[in-house]
N, C-alpha and C. Protein backbone atom coordinates (compact mmCIF):
# COMPACT_ATOMS: atom_id res chain seq x y z
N UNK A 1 17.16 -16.88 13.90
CA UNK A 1 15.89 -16.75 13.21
C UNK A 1 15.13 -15.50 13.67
N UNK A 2 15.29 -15.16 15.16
CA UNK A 2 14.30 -14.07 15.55
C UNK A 2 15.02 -12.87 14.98
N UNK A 3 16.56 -12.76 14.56
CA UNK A 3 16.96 -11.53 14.01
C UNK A 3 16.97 -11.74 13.04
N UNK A 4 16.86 -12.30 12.05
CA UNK A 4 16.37 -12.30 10.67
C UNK A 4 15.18 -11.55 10.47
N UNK A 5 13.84 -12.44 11.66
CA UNK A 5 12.43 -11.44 11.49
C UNK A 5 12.36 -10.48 11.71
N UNK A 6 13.27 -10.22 12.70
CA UNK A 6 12.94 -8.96 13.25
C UNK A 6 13.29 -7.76 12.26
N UNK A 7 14.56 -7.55 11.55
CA UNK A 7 15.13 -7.42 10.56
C UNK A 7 13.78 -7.10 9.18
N UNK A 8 13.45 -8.19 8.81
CA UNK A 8 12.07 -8.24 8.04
C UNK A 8 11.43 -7.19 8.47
N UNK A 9 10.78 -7.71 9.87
CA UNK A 9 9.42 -6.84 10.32
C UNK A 9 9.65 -5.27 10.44
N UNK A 10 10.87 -4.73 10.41
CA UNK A 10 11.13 -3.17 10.49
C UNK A 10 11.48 -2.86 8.89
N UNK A 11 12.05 -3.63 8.15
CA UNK A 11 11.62 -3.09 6.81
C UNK A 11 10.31 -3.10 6.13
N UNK A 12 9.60 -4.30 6.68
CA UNK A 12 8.37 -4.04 5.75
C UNK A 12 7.31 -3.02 6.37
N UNK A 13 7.69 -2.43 7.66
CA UNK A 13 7.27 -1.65 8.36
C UNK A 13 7.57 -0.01 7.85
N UNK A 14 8.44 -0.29 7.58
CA UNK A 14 8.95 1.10 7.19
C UNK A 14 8.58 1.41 5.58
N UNK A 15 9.00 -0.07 4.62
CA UNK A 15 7.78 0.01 3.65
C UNK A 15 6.37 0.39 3.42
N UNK A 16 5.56 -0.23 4.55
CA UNK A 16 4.29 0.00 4.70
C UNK A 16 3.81 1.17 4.85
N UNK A 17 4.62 2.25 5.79
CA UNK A 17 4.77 3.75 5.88
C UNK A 17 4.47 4.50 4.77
N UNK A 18 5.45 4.19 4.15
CA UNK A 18 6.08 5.04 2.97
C UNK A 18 5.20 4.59 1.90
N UNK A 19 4.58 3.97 1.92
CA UNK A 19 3.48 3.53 0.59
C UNK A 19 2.55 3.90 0.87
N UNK A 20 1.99 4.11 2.20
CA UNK A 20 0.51 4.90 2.60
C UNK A 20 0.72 6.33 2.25
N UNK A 21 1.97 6.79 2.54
CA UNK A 21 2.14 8.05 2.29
C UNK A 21 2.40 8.22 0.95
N UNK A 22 2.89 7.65 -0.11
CA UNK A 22 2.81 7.75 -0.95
C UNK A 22 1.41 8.08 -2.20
N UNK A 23 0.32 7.31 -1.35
CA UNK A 23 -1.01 7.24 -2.27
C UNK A 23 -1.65 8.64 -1.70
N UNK A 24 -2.45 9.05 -3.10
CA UNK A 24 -3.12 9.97 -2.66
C UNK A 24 -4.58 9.89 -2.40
N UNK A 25 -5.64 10.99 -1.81
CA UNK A 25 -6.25 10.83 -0.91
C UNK A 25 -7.64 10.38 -2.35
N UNK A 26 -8.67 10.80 -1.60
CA UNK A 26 -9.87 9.73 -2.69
C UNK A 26 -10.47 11.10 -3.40
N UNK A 27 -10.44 12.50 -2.86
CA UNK A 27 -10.93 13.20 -3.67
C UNK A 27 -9.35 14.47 -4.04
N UNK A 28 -8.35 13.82 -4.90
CA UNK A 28 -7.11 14.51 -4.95
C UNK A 28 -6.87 13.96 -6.53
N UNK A 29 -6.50 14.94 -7.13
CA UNK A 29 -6.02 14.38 -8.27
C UNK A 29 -6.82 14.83 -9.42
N UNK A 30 -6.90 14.72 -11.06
CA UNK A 30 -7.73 14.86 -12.04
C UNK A 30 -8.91 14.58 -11.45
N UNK A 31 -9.33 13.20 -11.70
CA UNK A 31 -10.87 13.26 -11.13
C UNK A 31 -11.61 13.64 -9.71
N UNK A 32 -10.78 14.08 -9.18
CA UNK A 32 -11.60 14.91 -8.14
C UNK A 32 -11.80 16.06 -8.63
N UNK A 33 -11.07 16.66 -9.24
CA UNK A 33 -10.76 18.77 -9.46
C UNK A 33 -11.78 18.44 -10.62
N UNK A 34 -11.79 17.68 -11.71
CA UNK A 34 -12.96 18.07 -12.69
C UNK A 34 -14.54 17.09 -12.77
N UNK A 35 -15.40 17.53 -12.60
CA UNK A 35 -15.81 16.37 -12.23
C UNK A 35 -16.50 15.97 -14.09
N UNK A 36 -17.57 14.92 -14.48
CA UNK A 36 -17.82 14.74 -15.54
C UNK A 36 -17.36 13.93 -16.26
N UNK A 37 -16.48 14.47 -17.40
CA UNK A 37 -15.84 13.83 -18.41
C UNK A 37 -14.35 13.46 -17.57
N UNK A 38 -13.79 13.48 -17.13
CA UNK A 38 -12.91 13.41 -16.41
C UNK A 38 -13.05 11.87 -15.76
N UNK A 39 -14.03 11.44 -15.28
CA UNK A 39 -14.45 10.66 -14.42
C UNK A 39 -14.70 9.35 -15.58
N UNK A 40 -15.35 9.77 -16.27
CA UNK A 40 -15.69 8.32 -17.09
C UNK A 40 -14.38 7.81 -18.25
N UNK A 41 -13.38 8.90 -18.36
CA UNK A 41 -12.52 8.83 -19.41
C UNK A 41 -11.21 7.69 -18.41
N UNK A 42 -10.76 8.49 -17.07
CA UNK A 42 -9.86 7.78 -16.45
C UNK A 42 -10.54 6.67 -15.31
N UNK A 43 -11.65 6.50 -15.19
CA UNK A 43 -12.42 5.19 -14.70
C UNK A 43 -12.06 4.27 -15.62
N UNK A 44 -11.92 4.12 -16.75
CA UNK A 44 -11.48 2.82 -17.73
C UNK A 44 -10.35 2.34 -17.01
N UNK A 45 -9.35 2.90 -16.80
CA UNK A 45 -7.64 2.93 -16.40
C UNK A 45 -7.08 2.59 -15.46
N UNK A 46 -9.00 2.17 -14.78
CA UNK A 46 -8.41 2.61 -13.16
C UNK A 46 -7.26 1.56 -12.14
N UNK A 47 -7.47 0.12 -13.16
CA UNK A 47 -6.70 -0.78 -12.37
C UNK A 47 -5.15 -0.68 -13.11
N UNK A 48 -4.73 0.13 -14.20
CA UNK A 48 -3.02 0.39 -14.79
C UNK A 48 -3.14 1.55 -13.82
N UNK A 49 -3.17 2.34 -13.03
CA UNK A 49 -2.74 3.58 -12.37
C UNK A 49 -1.66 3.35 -11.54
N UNK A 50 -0.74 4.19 -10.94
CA UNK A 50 0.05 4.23 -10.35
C UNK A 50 -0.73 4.15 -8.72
N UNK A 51 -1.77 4.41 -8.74
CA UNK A 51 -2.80 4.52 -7.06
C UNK A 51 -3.29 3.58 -7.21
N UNK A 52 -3.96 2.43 -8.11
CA UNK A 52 -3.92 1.05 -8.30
C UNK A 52 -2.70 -0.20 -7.80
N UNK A 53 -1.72 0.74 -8.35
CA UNK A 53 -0.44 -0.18 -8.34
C UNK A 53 0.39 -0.11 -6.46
N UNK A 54 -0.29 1.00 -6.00
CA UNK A 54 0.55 1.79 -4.25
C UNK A 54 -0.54 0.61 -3.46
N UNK A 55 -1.91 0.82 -4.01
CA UNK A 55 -2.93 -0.24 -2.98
C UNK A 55 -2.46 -1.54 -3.27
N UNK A 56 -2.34 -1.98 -4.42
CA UNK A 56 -1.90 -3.62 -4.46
C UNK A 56 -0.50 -3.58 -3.66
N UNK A 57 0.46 -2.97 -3.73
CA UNK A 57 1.83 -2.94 -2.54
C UNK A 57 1.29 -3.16 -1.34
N UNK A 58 0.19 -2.37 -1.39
CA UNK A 58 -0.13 -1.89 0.36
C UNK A 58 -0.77 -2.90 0.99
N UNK A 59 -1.83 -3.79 0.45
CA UNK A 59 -2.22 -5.04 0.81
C UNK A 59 -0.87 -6.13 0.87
N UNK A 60 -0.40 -6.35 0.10
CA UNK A 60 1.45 -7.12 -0.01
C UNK A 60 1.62 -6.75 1.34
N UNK A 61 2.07 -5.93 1.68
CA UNK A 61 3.00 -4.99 3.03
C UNK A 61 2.79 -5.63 3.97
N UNK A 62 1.04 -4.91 4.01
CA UNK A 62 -0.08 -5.48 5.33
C UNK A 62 0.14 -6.97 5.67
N UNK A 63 0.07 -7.69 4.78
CA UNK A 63 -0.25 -9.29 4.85
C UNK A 63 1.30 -9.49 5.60
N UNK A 64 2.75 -9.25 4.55
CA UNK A 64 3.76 -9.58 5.20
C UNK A 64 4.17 -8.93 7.06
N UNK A 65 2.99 -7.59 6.88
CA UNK A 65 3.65 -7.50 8.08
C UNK A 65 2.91 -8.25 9.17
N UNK A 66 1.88 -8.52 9.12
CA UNK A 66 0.98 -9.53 10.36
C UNK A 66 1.60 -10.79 10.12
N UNK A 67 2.30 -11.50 8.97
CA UNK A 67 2.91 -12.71 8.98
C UNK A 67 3.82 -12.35 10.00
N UNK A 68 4.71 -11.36 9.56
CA UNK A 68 6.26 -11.51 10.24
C UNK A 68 5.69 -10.80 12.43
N UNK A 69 4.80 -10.15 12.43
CA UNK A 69 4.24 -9.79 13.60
C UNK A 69 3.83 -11.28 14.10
N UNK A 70 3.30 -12.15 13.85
CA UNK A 70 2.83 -13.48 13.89
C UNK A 70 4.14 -14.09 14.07
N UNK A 71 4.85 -14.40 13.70
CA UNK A 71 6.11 -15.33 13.65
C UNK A 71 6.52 -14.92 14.71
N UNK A 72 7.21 -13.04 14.98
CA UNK A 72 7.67 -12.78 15.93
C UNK A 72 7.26 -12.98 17.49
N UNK A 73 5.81 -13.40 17.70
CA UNK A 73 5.20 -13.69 18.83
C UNK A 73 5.47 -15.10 19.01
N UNK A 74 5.05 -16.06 18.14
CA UNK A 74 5.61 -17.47 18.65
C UNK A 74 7.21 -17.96 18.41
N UNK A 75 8.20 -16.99 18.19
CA UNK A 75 9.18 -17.19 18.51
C UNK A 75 10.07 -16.61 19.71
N UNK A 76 9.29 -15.70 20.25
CA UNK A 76 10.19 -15.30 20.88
C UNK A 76 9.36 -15.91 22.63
């Protein structure tokens, strides 16, 4: 069981990585570079985005990885 988690806990670790790095930063992108019309047109959209879709992973990740960090302490 503890190499199963452990197993887990370095992939979703290495997941978790790679999805932070993946999102971009808060003033990067269309609506940062224009400001105005830009802002109220892709504010509608904002929860179909692909930087919508990296934060909902990234909360997923987080949660699995303090589960499997959690497990790994009272099992071993």
């Amino acid at each position: 069981m503890t190499i199963f988690l452990t197993i887990v806990h370095i992939i979703v670790a290495v997941s978790l990585i790679a999805i932070v790095l993946l999102q971009s930063g808060k003033s990067a992108g269309l609506s940062g570079s224009i400001a105005g019309g830009a802002e109220t047109f892709f504010g509608k959209n904002k929860g179909r985005t692909i930087d919508a879709l990296l934060s909902k992973w990234t909360t997923v990740a987080a949660v699995v990885f303090v589960i499997t960090s959690i497990a790994l302490s009272l099992f071993k």
